[in-house]
N, C-alpha and C. Protein backbone atom coordinates (compact mmCIF):
# COMPACT_ATOMS: atom_id res chain seq x y z
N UNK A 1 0.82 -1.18 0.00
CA UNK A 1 0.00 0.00 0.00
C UNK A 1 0.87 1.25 0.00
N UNK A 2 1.93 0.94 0.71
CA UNK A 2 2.82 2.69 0.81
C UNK A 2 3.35 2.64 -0.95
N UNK A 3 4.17 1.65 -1.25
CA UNK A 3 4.35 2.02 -2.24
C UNK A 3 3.21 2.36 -3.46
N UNK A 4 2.47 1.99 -3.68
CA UNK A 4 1.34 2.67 -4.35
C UNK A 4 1.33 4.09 -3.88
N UNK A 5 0.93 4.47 -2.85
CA UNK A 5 0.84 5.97 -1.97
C UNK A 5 2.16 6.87 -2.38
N UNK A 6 3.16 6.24 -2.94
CA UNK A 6 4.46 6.95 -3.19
C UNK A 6 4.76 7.48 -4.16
N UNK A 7 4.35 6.31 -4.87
CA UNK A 7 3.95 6.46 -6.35
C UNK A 7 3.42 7.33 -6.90
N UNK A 8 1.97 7.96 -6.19
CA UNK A 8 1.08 8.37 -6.14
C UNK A 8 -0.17 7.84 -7.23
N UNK A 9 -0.01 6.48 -7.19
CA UNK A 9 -1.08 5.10 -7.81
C UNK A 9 -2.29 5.52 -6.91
N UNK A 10 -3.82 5.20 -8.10
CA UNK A 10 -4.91 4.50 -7.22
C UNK A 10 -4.57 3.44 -7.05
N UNK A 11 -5.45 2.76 -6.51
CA UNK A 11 -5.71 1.33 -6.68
C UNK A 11 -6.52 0.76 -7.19
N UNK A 12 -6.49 0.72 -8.61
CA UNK A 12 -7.91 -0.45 -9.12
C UNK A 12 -8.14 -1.77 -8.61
N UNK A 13 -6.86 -2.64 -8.95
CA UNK A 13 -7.33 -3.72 -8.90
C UNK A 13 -6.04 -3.95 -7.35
N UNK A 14 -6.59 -4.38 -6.36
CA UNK A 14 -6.04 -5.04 -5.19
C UNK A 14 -5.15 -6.04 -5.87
N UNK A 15 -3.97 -5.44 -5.34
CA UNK A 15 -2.91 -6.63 -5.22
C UNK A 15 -3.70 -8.02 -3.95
N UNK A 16 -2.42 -9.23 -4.37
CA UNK A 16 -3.04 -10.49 -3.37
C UNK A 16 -2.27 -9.62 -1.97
N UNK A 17 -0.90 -9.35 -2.26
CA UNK A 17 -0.06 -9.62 -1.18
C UNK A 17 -0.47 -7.99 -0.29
N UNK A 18 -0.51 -8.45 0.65
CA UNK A 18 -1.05 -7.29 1.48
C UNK A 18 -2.47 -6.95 1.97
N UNK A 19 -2.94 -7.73 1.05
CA UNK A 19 -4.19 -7.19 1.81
C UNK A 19 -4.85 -7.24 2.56
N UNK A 20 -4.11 -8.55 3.75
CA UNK A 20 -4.73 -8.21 4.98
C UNK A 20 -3.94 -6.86 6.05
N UNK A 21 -3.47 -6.17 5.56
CA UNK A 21 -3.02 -4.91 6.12
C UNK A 21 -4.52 -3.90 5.78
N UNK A 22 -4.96 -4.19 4.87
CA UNK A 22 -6.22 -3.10 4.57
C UNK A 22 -7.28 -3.26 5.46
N UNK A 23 -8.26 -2.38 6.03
CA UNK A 23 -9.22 -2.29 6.70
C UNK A 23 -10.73 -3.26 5.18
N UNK A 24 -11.32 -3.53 6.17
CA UNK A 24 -12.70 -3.66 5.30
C UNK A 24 -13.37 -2.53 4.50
N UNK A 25 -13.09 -1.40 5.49
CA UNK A 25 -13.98 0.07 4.87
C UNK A 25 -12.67 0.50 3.95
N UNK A 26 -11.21 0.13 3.82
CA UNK A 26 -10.32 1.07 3.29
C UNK A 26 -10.59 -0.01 1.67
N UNK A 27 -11.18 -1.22 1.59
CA UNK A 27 -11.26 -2.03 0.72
C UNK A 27 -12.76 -1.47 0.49
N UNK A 28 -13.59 -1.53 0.75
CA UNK A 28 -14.88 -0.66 0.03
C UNK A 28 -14.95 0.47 -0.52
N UNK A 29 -14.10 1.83 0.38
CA UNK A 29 -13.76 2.70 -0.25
C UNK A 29 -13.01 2.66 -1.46
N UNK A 30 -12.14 2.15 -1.95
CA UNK A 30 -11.18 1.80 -2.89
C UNK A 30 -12.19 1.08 -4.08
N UNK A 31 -13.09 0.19 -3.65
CA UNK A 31 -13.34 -0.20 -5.04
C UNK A 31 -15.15 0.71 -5.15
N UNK A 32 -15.51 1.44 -4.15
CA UNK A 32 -16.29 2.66 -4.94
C UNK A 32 -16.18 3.47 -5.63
N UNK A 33 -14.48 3.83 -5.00
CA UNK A 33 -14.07 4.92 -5.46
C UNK A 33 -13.83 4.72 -7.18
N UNK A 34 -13.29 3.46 -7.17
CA UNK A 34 -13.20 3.17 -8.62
C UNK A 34 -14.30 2.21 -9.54
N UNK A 35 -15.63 2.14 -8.90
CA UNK A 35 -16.24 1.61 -9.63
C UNK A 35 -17.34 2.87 -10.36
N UNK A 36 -17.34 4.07 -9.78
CA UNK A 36 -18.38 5.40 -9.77
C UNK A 36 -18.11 5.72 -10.82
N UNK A 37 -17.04 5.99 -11.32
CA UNK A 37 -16.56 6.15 -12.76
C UNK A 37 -17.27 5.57 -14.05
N UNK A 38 -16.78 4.35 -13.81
CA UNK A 38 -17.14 3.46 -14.65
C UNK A 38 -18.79 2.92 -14.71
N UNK A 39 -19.43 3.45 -13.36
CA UNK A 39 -20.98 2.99 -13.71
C UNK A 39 -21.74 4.48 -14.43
N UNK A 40 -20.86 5.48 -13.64
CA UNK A 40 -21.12 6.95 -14.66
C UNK A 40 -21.28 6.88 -16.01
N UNK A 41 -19.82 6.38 -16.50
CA UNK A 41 -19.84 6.43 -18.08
C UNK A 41 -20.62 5.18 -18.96
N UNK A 42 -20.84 4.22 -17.66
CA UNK A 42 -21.34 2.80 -18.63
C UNK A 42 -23.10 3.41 -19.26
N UNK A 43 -23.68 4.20 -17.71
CA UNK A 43 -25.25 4.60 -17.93
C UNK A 43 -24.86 5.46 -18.83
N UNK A 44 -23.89 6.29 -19.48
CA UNK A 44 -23.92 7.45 -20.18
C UNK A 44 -24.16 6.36 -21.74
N UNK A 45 -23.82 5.32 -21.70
CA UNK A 45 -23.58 3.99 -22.59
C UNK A 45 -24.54 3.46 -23.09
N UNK A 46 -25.44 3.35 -22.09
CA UNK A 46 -27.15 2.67 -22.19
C UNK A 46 -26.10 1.12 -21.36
N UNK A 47 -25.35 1.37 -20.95
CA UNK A 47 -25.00 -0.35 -20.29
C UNK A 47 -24.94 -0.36 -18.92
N UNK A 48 -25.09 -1.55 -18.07
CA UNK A 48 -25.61 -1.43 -16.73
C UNK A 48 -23.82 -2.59 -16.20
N UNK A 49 -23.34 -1.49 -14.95
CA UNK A 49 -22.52 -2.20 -14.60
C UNK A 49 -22.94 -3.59 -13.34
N UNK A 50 -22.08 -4.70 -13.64
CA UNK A 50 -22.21 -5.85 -12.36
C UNK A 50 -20.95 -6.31 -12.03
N UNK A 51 -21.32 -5.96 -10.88
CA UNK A 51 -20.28 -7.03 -9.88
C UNK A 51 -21.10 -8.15 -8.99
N UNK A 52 -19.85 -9.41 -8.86
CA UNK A 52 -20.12 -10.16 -8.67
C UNK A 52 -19.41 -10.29 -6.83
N UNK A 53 -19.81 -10.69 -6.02
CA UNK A 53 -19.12 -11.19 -4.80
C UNK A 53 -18.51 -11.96 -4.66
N UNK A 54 -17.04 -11.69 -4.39
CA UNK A 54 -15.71 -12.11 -4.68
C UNK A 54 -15.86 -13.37 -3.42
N UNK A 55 -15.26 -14.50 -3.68
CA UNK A 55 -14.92 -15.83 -2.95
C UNK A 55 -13.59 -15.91 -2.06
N UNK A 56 -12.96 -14.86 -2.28
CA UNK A 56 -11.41 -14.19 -1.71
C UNK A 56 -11.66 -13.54 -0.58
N UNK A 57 -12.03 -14.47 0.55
CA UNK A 57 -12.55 -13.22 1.82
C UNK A 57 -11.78 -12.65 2.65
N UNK A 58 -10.49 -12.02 1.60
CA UNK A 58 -9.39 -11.00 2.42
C UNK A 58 -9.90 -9.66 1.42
N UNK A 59 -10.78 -9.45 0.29
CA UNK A 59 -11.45 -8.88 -0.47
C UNK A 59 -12.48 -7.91 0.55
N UNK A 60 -13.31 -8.47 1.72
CA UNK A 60 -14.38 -7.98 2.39
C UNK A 60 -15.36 -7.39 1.08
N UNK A 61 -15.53 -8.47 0.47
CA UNK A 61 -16.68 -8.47 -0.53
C UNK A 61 -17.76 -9.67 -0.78
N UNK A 62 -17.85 -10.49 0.08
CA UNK A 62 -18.82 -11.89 -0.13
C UNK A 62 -19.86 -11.45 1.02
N UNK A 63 -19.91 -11.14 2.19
CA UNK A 63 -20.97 -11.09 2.93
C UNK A 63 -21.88 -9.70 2.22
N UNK A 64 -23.36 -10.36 3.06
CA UNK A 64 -24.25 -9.15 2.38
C UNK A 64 -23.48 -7.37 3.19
N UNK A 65 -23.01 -7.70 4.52
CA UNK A 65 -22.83 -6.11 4.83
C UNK A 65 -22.07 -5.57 3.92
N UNK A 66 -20.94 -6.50 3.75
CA UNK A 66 -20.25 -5.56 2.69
C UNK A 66 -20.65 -5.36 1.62
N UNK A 67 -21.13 -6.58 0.71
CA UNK A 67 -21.76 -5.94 -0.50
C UNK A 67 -22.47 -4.58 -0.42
N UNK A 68 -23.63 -4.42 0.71
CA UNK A 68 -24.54 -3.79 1.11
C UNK A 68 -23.63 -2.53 1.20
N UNK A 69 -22.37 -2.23 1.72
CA UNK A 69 -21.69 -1.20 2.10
C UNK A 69 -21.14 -0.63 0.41
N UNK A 70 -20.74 -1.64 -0.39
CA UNK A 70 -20.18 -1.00 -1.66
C UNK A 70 -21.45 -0.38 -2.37
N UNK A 71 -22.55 -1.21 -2.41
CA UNK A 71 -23.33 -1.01 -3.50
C UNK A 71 -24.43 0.54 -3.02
N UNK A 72 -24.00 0.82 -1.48
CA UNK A 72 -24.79 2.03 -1.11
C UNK A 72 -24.00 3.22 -1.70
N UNK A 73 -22.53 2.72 -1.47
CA UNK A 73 -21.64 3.82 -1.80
C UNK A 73 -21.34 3.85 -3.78
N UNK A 74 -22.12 3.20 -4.39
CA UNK A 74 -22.08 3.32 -5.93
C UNK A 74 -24.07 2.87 -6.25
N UNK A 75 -23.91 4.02 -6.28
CA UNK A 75 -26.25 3.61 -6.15
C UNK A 75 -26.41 2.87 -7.94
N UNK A 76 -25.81 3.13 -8.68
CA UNK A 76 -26.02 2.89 -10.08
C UNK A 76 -25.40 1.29 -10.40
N UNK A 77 -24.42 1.14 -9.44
CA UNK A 77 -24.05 -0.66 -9.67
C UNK A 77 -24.97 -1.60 -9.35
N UNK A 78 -25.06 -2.71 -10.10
CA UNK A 78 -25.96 -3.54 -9.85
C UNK A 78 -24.77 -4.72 -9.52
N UNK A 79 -25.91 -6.28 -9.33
CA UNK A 79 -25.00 -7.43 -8.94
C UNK A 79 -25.06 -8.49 -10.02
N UNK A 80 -24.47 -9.45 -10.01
CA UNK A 80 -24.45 -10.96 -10.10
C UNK A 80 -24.51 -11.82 -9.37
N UNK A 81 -25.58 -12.09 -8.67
CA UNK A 81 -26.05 -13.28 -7.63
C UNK A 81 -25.30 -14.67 -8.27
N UNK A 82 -24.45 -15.20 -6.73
CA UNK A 82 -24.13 -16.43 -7.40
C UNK A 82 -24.23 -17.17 -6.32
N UNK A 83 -25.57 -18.53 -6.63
CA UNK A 83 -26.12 -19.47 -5.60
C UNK A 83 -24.93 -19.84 -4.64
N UNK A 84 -23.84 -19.64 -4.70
CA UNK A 84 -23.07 -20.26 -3.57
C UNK A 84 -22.02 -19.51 -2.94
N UNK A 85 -21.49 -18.28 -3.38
CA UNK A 85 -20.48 -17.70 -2.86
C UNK A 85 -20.47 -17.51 -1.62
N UNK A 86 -21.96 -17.07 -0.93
CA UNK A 86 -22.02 -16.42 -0.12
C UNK A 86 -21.71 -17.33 0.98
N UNK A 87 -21.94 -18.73 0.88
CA UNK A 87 -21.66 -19.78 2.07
C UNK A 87 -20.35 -19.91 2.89
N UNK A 88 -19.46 -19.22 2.18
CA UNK A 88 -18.00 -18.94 2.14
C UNK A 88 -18.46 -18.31 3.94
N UNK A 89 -19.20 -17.34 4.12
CA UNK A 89 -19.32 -16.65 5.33
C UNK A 89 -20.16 -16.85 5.88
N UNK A 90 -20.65 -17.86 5.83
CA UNK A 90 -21.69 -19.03 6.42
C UNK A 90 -23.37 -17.88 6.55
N UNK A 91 -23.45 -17.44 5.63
CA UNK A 91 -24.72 -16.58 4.82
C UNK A 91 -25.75 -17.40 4.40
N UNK A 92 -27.15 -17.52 4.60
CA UNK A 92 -27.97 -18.18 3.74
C UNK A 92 -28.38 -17.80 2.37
N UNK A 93 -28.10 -18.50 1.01
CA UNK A 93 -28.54 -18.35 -0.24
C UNK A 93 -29.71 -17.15 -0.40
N UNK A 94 -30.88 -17.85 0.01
CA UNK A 94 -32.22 -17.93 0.05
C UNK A 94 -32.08 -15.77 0.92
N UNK A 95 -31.75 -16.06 1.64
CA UNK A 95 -32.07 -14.32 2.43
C UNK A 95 -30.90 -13.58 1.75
N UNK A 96 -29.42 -14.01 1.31
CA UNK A 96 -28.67 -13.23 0.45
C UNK A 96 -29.61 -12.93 -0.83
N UNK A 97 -30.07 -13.57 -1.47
CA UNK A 97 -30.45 -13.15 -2.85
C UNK A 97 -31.95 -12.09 -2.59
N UNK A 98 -32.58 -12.52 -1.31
CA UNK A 98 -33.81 -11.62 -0.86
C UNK A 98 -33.31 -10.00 -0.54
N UNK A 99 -31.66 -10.14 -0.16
CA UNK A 99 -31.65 -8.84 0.21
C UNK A 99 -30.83 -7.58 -0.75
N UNK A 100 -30.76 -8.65 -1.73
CA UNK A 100 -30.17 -8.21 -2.74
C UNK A 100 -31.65 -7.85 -4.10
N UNK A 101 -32.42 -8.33 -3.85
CA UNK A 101 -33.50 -8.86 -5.33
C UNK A 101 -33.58 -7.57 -5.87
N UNK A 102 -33.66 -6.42 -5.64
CA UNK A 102 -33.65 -5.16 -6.44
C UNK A 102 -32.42 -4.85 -7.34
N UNK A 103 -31.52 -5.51 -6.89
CA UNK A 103 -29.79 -4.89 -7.38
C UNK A 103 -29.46 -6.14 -8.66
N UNK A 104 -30.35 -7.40 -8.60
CA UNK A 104 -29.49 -8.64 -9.40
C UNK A 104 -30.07 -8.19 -10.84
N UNK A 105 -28.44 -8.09 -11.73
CA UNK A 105 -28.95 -8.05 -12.99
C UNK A 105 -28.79 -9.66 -13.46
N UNK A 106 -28.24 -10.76 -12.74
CA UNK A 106 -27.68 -11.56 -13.42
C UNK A 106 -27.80 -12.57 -12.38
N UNK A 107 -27.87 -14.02 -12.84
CA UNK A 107 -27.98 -15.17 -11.54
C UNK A 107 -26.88 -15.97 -12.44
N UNK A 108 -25.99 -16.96 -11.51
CA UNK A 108 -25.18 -17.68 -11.22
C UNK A 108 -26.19 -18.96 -10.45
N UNK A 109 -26.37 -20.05 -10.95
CA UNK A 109 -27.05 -21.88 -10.27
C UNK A 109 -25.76 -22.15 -10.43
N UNK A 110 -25.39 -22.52 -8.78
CA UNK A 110 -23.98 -23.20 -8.52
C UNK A 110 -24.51 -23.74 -7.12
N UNK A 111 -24.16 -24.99 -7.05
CA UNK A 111 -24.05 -25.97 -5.54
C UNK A 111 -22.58 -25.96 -5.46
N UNK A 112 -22.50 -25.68 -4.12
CA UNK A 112 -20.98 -26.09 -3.23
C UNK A 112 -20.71 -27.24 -2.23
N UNK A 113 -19.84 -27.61 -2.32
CA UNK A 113 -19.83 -29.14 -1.02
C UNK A 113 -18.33 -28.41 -0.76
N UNK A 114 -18.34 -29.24 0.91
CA UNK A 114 -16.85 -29.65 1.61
C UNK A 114 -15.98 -30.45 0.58
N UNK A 115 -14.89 -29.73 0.00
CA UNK A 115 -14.22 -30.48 -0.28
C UNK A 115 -13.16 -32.16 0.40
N UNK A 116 -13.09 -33.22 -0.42
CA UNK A 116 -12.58 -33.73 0.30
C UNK A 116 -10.96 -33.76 0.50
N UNK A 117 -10.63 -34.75 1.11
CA UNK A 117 -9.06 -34.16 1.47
C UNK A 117 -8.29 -34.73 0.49
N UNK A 118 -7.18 -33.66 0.53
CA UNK A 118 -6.15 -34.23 -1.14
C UNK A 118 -6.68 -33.23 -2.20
N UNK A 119 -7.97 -32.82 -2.28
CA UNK A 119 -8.72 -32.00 -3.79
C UNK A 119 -8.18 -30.77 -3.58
N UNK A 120 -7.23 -30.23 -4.93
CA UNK A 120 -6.49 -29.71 -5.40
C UNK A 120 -7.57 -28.00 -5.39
N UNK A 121 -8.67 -28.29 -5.95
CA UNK A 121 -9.92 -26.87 -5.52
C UNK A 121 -10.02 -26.76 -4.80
N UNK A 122 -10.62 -25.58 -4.56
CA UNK A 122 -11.65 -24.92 -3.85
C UNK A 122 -11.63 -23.63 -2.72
N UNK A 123 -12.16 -23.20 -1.92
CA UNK A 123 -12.26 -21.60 -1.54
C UNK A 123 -12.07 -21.86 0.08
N UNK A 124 -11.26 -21.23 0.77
CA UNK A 124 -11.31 -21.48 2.17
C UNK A 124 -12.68 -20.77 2.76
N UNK A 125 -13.37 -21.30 3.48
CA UNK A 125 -14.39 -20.52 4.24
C UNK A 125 -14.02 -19.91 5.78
N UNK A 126 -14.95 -19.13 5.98
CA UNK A 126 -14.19 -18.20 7.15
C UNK A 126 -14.29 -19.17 8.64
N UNK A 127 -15.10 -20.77 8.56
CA UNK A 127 -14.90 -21.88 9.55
C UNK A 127 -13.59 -22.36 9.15
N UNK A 128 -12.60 -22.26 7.88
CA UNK A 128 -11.75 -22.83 7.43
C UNK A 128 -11.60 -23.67 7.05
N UNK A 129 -12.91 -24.36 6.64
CA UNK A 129 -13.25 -25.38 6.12
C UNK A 129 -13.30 -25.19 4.61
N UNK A 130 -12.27 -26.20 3.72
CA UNK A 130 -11.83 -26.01 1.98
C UNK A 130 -13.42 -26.41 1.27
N UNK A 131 -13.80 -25.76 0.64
CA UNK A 131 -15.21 -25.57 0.04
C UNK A 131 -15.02 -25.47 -2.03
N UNK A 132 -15.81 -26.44 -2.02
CA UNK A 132 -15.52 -26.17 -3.82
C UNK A 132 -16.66 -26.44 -4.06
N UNK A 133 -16.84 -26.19 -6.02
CA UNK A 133 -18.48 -26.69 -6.62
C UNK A 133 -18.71 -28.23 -6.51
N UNK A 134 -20.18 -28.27 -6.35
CA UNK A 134 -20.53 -29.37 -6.20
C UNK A 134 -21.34 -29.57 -7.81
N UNK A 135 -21.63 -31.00 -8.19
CA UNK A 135 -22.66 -31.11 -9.19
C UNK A 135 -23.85 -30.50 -8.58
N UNK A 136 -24.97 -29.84 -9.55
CA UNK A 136 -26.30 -29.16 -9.50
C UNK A 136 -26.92 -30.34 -8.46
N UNK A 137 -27.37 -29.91 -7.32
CA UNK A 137 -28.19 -30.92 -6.52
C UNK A 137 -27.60 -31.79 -5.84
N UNK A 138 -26.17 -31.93 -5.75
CA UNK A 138 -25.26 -32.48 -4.89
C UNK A 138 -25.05 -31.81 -3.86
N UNK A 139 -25.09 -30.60 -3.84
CA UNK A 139 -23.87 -30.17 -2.65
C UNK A 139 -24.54 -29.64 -1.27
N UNK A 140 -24.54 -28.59 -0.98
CA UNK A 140 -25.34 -27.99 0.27
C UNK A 140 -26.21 -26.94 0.19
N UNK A 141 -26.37 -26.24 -1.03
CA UNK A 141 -26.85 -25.48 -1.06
C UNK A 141 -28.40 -26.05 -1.73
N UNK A 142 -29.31 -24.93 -0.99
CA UNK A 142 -31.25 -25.01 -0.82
C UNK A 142 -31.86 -24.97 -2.30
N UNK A 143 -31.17 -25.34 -3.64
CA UNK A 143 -31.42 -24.27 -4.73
C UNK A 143 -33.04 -24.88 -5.06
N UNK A 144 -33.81 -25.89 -4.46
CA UNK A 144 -35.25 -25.63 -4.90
C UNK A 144 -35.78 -23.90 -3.98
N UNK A 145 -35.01 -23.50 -2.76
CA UNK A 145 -35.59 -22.65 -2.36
C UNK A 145 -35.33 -21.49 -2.97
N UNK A 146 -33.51 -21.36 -3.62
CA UNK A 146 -33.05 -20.38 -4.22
C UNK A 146 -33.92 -19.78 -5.57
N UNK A 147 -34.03 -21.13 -6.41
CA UNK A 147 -34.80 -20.91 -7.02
C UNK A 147 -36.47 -20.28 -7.35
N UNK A 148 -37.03 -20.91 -6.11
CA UNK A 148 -37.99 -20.11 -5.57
C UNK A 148 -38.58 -18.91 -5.51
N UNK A 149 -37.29 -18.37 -4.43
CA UNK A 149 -37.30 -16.64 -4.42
C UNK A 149 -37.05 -16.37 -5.68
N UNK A 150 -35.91 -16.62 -6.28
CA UNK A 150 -35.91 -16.07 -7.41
C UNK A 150 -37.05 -15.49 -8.41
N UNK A 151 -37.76 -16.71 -8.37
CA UNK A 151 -39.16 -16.91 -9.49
C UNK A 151 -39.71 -15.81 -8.37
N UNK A 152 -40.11 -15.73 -7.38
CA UNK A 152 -41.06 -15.14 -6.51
C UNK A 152 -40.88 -13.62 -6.31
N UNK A 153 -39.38 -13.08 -6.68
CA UNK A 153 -38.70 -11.91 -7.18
C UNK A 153 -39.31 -11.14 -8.21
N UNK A 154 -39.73 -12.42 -9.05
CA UNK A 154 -39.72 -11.78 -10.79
C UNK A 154 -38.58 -11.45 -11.44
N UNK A 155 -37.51 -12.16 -11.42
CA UNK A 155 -36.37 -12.49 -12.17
C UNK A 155 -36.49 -12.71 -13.90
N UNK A 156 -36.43 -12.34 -14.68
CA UNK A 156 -36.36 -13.02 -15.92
C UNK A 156 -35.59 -12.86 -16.66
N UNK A 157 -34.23 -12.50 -15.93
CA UNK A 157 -32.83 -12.94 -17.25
C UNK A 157 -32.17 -14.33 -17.03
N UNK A 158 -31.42 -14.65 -17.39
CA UNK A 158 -30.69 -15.52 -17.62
C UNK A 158 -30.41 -16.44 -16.35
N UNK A 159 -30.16 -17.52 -16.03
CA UNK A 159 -30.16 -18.29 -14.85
C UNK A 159 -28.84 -19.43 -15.54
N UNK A 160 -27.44 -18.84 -15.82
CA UNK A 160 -26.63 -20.11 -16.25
C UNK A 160 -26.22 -21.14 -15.10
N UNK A 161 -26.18 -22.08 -15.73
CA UNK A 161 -25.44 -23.28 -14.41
C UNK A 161 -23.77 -23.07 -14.54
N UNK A 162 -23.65 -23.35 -12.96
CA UNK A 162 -22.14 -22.95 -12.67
C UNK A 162 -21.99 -24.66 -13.18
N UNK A 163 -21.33 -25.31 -13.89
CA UNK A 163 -21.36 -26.59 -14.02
C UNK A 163 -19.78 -27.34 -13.61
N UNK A 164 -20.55 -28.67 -13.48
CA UNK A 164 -18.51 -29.51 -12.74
C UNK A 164 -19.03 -30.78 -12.54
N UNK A 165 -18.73 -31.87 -13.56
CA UNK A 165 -18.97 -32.86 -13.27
C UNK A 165 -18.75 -33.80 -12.60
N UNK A 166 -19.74 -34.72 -12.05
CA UNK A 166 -19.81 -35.56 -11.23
C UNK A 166 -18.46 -36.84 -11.44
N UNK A 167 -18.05 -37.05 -10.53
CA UNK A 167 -16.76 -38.03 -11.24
C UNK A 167 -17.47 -39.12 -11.20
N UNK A 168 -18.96 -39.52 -10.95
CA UNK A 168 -19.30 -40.83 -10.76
C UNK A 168 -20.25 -41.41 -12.65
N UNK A 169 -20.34 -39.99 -12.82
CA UNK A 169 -21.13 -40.33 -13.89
C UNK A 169 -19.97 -39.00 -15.00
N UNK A 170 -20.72 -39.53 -16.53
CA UNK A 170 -19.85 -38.84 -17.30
C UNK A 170 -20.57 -37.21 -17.33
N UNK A 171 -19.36 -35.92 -18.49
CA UNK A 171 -20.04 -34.91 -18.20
C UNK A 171 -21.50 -34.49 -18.50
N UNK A 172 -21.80 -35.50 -19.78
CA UNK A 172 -22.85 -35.39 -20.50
C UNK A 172 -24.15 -35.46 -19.79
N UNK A 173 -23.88 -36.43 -18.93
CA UNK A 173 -25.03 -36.80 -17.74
C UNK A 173 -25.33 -36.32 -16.95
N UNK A 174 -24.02 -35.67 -16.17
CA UNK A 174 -23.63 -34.52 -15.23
C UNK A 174 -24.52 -33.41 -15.56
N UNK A 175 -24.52 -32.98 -16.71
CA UNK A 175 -24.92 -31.68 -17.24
C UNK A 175 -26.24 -31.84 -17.65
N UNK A 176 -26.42 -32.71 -18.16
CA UNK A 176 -28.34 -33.16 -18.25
C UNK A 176 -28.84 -32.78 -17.25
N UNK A 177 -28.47 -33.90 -16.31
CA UNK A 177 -28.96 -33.87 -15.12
C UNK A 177 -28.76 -32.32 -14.28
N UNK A 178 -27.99 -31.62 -14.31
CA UNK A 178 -28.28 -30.52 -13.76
C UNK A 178 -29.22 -29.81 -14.19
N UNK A 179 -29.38 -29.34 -15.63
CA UNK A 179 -29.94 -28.97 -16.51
C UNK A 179 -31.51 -29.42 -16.11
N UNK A 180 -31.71 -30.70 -15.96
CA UNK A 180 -33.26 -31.10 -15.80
C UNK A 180 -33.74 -30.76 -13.97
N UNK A 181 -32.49 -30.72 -13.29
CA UNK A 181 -32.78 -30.52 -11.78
C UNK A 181 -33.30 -29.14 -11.71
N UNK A 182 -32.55 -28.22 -12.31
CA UNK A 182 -32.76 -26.76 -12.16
C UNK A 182 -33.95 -26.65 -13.27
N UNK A 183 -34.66 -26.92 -13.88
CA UNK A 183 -35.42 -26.74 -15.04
C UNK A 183 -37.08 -27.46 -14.20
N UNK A 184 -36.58 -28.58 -13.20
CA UNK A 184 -37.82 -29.08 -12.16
C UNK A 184 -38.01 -27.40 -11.36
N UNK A 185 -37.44 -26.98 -10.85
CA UNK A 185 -37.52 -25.84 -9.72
C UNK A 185 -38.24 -24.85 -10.68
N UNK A 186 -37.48 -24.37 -11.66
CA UNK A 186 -38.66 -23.10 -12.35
C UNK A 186 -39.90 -23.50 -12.59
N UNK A 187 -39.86 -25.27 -12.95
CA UNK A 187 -41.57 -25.12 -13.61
C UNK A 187 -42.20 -25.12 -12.70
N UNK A 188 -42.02 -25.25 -10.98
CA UNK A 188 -42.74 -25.46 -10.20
C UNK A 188 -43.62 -24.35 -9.46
């Protein structure tokens, strides 16, 4: 950080190394400061900016406060809801995406499981427990409920699957089958 400050650098994009020297608010400030710009000129565009909630929780960007803290301090940014990030900070799906439903331009269908031991993926959670994608309907996450709210929102863009196949079955099947799991929840 000093050397940036010396420099006399913003900071767009956060370096890895250091950043647990930064405050939470000195990491919100920093990426308002540089996202205001860019949602300025995008509406001057006819285009709508999104961010997504980062899985890097030395970022202080996956829980709703913080989101809640960037997106007050940039009123014109919108999000990318993604069914599982938020578990990272042991957050429920289902009330993250409720407290977000005005801001989502975009949905992310992703299940997460405990990784097991030896697996080369996945995201540390703030229990410290190693967390990666699961196949659609495998893992821990509620997504008949996610899905739910969603529909119950009035959502109607795009809903892609975060996809990762099952090692028990091939991808083709993997991906059907997600495909038909998440496709049961909307018609319902």
């Amino acid at each position: 950080m000093e050397d940036a400050i010396a420099l006399g650098a913003d900071i767009l994009m956060l370096a890895q190394e250091r950043l647990e020297e930064c405050t939470a608010e000195q990491i919100h400030d920093s990426l308002a400061r540089h996202f205001l710009p860019i949602v300025e000129y995008a509406k001057e565009k006819g285009v709508r900016v999104v961010v997504e909630d980062t899985l890097d929780l030395r970022l202080h960007f996956c829980s709703m406060g913080d989101l809640k803290a960037v997106l007050k301090k940039v009123p014109g940014l919108a999000m990318a809801y993604d069914s599982g990030n938020m578990i990272l900070v042991g957050e429920n799906p289902v009330a993250y995406y409720e407290a977000f439903s005005e801001k989502v331009s975009y949905v992310h269908i992703k299940d997460m499981r405990v990784a097991e031991p030896g697996e080369v993926v996945g995201d540390r959670a703030i229990d410290g427990k190693l967390i990666t994608v699961a196949p659609i309907g495998m893992g821990m996450i509620d997504l008949g409920n996610v899905v739910k709210s969603i529909k119950q929102h009035h959502y109607s863009g795009y809903m892609p699957i975060e996809f990762t196949a099952d090692a028990k079955k091939d991808d083709r099947k993997t991906l059907i089958w997600s495909r038909e799991y998440v496709e049961k929840w909307i018609a319902d």
